[in-house]
N, C-alpha and C. Protein backbone atom coordinates (compact mmCIF):
# COMPACT_ATOMS: atom_id res chain seq x y z
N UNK A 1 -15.37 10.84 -77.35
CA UNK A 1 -15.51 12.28 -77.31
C UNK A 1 -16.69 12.63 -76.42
N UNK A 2 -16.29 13.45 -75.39
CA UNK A 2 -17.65 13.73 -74.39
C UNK A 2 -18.48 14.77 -75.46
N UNK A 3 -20.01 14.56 -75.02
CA UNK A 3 -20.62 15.44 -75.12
C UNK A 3 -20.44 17.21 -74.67
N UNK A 4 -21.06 18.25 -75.43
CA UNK A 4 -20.90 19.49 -74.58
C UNK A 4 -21.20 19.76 -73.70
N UNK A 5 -20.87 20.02 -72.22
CA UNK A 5 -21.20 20.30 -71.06
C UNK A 5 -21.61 18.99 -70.36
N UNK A 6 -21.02 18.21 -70.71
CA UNK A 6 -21.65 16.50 -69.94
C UNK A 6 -20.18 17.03 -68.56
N UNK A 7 -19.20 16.06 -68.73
CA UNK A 7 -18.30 15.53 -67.52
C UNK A 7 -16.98 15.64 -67.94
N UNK A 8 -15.82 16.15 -67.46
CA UNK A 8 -14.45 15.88 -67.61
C UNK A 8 -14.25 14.34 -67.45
N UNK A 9 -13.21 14.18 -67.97
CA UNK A 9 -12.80 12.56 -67.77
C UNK A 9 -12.27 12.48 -66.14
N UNK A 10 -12.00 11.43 -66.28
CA UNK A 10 -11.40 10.85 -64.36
C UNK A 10 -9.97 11.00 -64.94
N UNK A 11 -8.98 11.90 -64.23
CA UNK A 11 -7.43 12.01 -64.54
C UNK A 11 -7.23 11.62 -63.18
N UNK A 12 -7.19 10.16 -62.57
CA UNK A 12 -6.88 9.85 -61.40
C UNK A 12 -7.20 10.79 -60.06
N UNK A 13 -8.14 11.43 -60.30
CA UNK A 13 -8.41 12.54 -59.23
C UNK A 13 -9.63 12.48 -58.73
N UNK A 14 -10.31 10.76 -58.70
CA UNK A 14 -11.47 10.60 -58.18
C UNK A 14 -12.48 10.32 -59.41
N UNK A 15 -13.96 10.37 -58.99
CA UNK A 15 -14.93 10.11 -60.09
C UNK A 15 -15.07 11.46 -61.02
N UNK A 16 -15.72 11.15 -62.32
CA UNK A 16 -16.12 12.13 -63.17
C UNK A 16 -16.94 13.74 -62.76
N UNK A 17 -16.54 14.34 -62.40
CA UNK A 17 -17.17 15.53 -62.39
C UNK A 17 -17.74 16.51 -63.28
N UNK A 18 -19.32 17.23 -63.17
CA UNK A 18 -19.71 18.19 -64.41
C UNK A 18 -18.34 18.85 -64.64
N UNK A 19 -18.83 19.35 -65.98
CA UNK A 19 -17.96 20.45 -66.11
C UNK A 19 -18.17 21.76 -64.65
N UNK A 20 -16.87 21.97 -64.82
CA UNK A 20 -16.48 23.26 -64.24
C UNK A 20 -16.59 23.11 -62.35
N UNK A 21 -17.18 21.98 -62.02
CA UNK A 21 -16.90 21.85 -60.95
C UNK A 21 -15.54 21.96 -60.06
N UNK A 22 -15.45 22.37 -59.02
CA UNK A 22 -14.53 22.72 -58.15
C UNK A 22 -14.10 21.71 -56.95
N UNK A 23 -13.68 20.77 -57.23
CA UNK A 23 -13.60 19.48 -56.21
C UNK A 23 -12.32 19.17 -55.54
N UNK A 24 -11.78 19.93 -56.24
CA UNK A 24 -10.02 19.56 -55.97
C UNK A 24 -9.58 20.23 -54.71
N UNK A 25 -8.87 19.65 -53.60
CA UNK A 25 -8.42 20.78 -52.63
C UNK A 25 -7.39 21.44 -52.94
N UNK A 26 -7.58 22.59 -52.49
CA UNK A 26 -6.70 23.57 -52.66
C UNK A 26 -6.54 24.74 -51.29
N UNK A 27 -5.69 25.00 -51.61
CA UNK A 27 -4.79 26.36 -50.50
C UNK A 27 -4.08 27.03 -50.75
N UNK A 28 -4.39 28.55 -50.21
CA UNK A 28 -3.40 29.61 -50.88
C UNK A 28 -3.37 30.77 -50.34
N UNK A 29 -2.24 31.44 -50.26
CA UNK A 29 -2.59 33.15 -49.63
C UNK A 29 -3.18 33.84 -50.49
N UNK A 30 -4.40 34.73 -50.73
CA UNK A 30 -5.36 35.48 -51.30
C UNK A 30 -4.20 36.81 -51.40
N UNK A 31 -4.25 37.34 -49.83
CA UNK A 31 -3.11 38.40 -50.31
C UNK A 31 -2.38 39.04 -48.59
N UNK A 32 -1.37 39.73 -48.19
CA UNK A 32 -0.33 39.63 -47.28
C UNK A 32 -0.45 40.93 -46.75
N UNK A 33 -0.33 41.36 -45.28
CA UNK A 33 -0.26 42.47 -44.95
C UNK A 33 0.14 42.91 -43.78
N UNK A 34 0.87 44.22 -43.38
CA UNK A 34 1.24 44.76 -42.19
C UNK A 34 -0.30 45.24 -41.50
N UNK A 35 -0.27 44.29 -40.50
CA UNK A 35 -1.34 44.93 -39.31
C UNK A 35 -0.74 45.67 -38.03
N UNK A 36 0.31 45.67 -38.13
CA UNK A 36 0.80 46.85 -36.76
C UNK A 36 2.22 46.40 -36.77
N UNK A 37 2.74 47.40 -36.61
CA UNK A 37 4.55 47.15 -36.58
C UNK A 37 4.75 48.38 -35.52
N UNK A 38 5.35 48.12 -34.65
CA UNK A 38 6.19 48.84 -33.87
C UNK A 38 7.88 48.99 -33.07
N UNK A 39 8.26 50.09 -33.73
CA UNK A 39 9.69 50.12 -33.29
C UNK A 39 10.44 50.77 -32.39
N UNK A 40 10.62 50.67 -31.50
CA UNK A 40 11.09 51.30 -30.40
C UNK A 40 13.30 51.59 -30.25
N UNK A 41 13.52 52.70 -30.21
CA UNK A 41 14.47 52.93 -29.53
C UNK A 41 15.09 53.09 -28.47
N UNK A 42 14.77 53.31 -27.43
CA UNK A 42 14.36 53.48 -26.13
C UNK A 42 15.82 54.36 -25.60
N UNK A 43 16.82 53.90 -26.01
CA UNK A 43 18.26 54.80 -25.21
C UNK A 43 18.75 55.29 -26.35
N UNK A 44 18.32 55.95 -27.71
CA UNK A 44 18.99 56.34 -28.58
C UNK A 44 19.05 57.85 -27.85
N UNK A 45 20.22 58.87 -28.06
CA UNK A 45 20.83 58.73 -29.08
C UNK A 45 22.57 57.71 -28.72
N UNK A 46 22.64 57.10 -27.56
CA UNK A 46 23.17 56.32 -26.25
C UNK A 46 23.70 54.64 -27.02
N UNK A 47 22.67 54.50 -27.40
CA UNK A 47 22.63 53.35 -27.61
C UNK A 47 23.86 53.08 -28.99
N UNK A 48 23.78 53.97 -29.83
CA UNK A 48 24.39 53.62 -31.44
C UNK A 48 25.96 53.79 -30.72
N UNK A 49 25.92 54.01 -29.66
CA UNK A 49 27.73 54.20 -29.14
C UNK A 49 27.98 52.31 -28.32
N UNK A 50 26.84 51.62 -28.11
CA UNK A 50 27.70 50.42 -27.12
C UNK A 50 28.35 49.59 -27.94
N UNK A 51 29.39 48.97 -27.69
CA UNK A 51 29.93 48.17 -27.96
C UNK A 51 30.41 46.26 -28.01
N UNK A 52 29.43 46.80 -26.87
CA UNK A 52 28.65 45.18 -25.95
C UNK A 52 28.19 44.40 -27.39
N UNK A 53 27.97 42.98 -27.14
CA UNK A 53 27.28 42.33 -28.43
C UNK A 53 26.01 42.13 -27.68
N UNK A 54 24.99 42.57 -28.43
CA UNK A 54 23.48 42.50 -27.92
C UNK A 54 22.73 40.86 -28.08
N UNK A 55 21.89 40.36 -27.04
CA UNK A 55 21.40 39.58 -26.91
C UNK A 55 20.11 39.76 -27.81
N UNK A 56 19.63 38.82 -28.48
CA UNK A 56 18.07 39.00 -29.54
C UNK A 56 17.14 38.09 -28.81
N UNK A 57 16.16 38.31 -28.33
CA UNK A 57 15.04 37.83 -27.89
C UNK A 57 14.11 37.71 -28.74
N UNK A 58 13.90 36.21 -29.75
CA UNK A 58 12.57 36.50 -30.73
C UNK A 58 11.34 35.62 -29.74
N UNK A 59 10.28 36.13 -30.05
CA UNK A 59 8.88 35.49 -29.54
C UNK A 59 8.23 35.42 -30.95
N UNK A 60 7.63 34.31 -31.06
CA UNK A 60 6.61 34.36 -31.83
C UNK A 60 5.38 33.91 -31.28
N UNK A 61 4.00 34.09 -32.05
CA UNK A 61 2.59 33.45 -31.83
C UNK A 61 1.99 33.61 -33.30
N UNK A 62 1.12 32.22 -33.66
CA UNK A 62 0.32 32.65 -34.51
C UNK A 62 -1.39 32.63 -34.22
N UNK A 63 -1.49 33.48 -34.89
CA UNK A 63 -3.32 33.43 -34.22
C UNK A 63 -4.17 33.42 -36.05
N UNK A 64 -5.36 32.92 -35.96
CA UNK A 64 -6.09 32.69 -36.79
C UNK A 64 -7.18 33.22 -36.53
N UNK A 65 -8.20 33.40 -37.51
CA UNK A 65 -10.04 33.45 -37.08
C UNK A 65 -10.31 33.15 -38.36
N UNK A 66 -11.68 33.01 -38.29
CA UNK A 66 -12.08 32.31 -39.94
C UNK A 66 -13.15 33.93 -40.15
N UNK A 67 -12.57 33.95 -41.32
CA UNK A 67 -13.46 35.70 -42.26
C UNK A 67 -15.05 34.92 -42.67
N UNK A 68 -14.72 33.73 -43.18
CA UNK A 68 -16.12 33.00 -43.82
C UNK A 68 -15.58 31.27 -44.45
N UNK A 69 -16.67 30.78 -44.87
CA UNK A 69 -16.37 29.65 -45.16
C UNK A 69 -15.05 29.02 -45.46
N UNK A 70 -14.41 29.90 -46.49
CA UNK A 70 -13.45 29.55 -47.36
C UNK A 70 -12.27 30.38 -46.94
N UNK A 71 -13.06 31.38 -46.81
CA UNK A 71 -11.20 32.01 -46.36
C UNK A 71 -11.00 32.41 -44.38
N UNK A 72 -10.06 32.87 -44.23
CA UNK A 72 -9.37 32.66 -42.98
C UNK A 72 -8.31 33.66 -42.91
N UNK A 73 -8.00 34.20 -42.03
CA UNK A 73 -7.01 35.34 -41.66
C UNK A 73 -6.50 34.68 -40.49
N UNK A 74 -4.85 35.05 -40.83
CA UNK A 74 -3.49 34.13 -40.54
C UNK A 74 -2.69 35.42 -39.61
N UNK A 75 -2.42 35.22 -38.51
CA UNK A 75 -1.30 36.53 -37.90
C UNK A 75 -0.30 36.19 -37.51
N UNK A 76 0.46 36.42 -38.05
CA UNK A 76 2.16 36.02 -37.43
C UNK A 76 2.37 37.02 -36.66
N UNK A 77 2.35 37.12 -35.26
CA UNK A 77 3.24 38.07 -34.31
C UNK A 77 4.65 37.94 -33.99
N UNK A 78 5.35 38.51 -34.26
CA UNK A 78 6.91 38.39 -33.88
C UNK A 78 7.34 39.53 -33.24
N UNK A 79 8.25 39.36 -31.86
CA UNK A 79 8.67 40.28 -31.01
C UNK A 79 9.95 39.97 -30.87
N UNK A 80 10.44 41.07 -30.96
CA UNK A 80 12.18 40.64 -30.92
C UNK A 80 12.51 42.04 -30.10
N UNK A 81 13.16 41.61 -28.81
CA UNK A 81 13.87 42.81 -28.59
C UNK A 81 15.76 42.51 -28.37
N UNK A 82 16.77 43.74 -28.69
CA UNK A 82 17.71 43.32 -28.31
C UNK A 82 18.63 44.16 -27.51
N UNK A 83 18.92 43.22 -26.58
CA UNK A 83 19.43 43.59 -25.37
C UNK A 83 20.86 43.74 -25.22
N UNK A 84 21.61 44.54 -24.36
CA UNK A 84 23.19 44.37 -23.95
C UNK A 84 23.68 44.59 -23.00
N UNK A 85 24.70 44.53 -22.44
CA UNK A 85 25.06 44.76 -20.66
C UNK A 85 24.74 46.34 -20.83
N UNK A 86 24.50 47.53 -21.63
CA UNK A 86 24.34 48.60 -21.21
C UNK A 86 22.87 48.94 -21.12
N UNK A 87 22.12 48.38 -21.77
CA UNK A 87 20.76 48.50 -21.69
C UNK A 87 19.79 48.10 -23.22
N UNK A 88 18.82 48.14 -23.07
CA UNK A 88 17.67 47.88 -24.42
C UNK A 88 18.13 48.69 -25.36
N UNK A 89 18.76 47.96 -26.76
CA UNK A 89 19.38 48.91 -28.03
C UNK A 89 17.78 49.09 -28.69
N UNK A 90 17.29 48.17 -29.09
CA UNK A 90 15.59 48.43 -29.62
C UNK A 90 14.45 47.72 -29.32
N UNK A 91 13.46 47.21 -29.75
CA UNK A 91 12.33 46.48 -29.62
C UNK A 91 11.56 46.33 -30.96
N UNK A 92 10.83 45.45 -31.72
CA UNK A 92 10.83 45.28 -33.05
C UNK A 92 9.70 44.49 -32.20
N UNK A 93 8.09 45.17 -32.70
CA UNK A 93 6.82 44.18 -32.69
C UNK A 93 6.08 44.17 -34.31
N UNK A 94 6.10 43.06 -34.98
CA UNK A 94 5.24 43.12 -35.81
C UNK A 94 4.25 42.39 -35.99
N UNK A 95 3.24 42.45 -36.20
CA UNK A 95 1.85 41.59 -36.58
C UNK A 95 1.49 41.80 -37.85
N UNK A 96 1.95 40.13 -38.44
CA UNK A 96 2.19 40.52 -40.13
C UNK A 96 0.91 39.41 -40.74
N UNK A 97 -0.35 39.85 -40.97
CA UNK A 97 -1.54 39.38 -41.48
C UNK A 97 -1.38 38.46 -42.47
N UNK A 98 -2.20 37.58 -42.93
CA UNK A 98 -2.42 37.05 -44.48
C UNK A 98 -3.95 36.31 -44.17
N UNK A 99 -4.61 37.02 -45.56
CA UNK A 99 -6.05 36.37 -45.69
C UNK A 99 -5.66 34.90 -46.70
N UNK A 100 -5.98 33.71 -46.34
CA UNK A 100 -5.65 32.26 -46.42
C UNK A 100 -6.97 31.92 -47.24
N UNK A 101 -7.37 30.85 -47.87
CA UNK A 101 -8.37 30.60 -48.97
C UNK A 101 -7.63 29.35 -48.67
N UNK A 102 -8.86 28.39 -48.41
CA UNK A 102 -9.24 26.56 -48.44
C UNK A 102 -10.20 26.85 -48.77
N UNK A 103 -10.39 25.28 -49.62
CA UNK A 103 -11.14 24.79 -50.20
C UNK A 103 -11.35 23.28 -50.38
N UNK A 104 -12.49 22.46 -49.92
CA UNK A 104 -12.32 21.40 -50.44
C UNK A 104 -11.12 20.49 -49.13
N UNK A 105 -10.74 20.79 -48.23
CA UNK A 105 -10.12 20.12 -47.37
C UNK A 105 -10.51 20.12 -46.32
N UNK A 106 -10.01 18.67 -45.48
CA UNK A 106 -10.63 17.90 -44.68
C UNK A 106 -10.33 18.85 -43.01
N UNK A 107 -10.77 19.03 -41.85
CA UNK A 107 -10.32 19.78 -40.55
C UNK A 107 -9.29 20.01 -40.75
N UNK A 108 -8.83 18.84 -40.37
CA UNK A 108 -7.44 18.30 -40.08
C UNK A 108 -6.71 19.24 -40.99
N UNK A 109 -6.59 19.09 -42.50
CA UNK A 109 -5.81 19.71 -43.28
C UNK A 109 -5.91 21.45 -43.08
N UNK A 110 -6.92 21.64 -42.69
CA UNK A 110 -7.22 23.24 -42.59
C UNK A 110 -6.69 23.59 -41.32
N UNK A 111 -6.69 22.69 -40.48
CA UNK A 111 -5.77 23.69 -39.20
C UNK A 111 -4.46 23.53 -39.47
N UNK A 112 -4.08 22.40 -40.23
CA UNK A 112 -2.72 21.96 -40.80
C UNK A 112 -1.91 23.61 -41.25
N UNK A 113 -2.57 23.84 -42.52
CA UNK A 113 -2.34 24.69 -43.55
C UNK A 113 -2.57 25.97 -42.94
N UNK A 114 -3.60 26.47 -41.68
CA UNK A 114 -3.45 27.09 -41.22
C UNK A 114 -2.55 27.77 -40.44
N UNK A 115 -2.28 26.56 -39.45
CA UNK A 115 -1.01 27.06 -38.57
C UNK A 115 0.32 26.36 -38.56
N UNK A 116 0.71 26.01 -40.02
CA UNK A 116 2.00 25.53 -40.03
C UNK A 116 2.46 26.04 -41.96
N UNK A 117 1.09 25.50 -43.01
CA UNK A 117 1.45 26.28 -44.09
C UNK A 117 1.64 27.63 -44.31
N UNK A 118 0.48 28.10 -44.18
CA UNK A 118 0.72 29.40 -44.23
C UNK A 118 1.74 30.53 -43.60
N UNK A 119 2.21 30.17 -41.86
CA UNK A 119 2.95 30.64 -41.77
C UNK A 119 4.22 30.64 -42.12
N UNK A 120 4.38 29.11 -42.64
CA UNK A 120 5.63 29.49 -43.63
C UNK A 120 5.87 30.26 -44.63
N UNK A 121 4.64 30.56 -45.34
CA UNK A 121 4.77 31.40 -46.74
C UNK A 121 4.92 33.01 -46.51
N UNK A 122 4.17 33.02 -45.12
CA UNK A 122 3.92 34.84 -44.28
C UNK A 122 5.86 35.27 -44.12
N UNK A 123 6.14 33.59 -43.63
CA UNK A 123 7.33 34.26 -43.27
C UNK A 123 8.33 35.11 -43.64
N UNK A 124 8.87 34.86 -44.97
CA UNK A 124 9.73 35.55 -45.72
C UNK A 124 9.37 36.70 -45.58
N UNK A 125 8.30 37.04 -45.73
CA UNK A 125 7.84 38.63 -46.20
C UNK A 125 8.07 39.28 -44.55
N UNK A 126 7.25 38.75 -43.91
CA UNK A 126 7.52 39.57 -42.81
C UNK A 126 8.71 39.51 -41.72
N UNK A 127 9.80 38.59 -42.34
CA UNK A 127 11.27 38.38 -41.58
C UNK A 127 11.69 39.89 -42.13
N UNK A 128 11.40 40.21 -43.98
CA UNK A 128 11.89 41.19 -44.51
C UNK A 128 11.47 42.84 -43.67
N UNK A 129 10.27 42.77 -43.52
CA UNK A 129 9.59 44.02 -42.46
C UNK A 129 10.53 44.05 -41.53
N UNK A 130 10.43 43.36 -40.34
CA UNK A 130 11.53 42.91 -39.36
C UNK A 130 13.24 44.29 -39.96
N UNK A 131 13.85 42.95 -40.82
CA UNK A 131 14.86 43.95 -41.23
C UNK A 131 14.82 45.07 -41.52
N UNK A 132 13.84 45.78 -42.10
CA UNK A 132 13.52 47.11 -42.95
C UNK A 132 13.84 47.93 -42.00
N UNK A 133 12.83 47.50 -40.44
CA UNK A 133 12.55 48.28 -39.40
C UNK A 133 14.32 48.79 -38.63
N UNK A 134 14.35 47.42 -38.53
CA UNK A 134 15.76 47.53 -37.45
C UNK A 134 16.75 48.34 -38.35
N UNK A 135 16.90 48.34 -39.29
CA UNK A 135 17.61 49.13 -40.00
C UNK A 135 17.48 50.75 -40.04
N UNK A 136 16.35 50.80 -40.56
CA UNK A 136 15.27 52.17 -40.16
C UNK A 136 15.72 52.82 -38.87
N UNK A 137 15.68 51.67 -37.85
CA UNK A 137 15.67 52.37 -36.40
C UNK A 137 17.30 53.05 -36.35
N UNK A 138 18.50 53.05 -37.43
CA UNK A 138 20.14 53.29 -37.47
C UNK A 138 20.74 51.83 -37.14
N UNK A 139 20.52 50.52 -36.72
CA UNK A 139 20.91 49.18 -36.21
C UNK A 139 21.44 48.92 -37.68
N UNK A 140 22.12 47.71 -37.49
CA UNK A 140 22.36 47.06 -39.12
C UNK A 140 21.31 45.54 -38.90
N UNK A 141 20.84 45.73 -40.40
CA UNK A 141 19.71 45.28 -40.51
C UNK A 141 19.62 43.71 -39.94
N UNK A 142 18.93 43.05 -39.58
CA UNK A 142 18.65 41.63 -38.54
C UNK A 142 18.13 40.70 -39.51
N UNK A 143 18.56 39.32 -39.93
CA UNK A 143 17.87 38.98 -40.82
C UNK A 143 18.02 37.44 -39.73
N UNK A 144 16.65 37.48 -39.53
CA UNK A 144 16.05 36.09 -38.71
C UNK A 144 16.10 35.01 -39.10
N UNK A 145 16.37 33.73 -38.41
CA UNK A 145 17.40 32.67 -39.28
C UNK A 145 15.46 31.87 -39.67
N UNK A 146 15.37 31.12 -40.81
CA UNK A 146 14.02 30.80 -41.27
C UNK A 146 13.64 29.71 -39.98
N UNK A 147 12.67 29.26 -39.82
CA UNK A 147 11.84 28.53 -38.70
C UNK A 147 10.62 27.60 -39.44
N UNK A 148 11.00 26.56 -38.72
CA UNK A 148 10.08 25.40 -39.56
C UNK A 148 8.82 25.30 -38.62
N UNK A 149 7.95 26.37 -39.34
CA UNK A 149 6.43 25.98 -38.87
C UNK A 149 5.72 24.55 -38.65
N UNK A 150 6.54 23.89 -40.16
CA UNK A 150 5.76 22.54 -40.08
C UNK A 150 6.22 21.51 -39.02
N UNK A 151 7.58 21.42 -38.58
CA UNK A 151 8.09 20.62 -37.33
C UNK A 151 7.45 21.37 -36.15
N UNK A 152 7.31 22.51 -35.80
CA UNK A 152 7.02 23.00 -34.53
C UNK A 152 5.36 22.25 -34.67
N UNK A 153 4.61 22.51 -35.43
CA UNK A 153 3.17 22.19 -35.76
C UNK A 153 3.14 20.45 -35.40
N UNK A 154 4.07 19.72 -36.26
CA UNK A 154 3.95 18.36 -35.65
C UNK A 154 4.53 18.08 -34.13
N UNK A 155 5.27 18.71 -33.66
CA UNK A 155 5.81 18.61 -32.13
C UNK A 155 4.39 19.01 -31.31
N UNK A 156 3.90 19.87 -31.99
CA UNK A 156 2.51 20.09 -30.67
C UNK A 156 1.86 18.80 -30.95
N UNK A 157 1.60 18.38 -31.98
CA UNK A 157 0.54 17.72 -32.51
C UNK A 157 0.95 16.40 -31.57
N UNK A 158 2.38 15.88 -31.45
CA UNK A 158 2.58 14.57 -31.03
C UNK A 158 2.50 14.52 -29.48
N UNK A 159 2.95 16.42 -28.81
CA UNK A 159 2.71 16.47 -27.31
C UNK A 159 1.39 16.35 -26.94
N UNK A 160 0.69 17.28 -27.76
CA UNK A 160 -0.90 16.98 -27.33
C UNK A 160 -1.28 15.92 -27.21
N UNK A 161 -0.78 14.67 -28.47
CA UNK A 161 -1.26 13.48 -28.05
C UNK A 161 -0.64 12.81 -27.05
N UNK A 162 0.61 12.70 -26.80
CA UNK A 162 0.95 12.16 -25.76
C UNK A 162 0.26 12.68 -24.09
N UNK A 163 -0.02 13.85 -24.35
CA UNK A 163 -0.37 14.38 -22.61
C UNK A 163 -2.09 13.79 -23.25
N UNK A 164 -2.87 14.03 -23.96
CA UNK A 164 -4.51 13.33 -24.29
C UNK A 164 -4.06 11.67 -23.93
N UNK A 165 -2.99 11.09 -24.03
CA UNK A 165 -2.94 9.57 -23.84
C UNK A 165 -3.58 9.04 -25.51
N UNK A 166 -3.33 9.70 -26.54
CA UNK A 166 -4.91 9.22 -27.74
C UNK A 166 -3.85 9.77 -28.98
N UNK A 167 -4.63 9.45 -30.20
CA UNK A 167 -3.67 9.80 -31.28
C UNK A 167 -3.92 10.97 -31.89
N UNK A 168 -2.73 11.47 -32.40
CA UNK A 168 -2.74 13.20 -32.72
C UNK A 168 -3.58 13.67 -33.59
N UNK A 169 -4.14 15.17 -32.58
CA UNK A 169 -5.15 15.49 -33.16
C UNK A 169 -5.10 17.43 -33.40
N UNK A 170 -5.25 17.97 -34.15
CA UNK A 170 -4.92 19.53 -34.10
C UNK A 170 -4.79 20.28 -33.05
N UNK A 171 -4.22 21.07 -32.21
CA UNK A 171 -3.54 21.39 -30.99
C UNK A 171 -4.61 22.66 -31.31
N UNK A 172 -5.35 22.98 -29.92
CA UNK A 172 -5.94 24.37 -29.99
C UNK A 172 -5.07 25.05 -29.53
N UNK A 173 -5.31 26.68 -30.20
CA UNK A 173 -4.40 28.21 -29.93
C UNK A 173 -3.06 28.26 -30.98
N UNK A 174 -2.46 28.24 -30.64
CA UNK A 174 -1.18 28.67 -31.49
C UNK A 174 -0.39 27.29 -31.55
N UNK A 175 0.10 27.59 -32.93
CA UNK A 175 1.34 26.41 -33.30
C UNK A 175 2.48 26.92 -33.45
């Protein structure tokens, strides 16, 4: 039986720690948000008449900055415009935020979780914005097929190393 306030036991998670210590890594979205959405119609009221099947142009980028030690702000930009032999039906820009919280993990894992976890978790929510909009704009709503942050994240990771000649190491700018 431990003493009061001595040490938790070792549950395979390394040596004994005081109580209440915080040692464990962890990661998580704090909380999610629209930082700028813009929707453009450009040939309405023209456009809700073509019949053409429209071409979808998605772009993405993610960008990061660190708020402070522990936490970090995550931006998913996504640009989609869609096109048809008669001209631009809309344009759909959103920049969909999330403040990110590490703790306790190594670089590596923090640019990891940065630019491949988190934007997976941003995603859902802001594929849903996306639809809301295009719908909004009179279109029927667009629902963006999901995208594996974490393969695109290891494809930089293995190009970078291959063009460095050296073994993979976190890719600066966007994943």
């Amino acid at each position: 039986m431990a003493d009061e306030g001595s040490i938790i036991t070792d549950l395979g998670l390394g040596a004994p720690q005081p109580n209440g210590a915080d040692t464990l890594p962890t990661a998580g979205i704090i909380t999610q948000y629209v930082k700028d959405l813009s929707v453009e119609n450009p040939n309405a009221p023209d456009s809700f008449n073509w019949t053409d099947a429209p071409q979808i142009d998605v772009q993405f980028n993610i960008g990061a900055r660190e708020v402070n030690e522990e936490v970090s702000e995550v931006e998913l930009k996504i640009s989609l415009t869609s096109k048809g032999e008669s001209g631009t039906a809309y344009i759909v820009e959103l920049s969909y935020g999330g403040l990110i919280g590490m703790r306790n993990l190594s670089d590596a894992d923090k640019h990891g979780f940065t630019y491949a976890g988190a934007p997976s978790l941003l995603f859902p929510f802001a594929r849903r914005v996306i639809s809301d909009a295009v719908r909004d704009a009179g279109f029927p709503p667009l629902l963006l097929e999901p995208v594996d942050f974490g393969g695109i994240y290891q494809q930089q990771l293995a190009a970078q190393a291959e063009a460095n000649g050296e073994g993979a190491e976190p890719p600066v700018g966007q994943a």
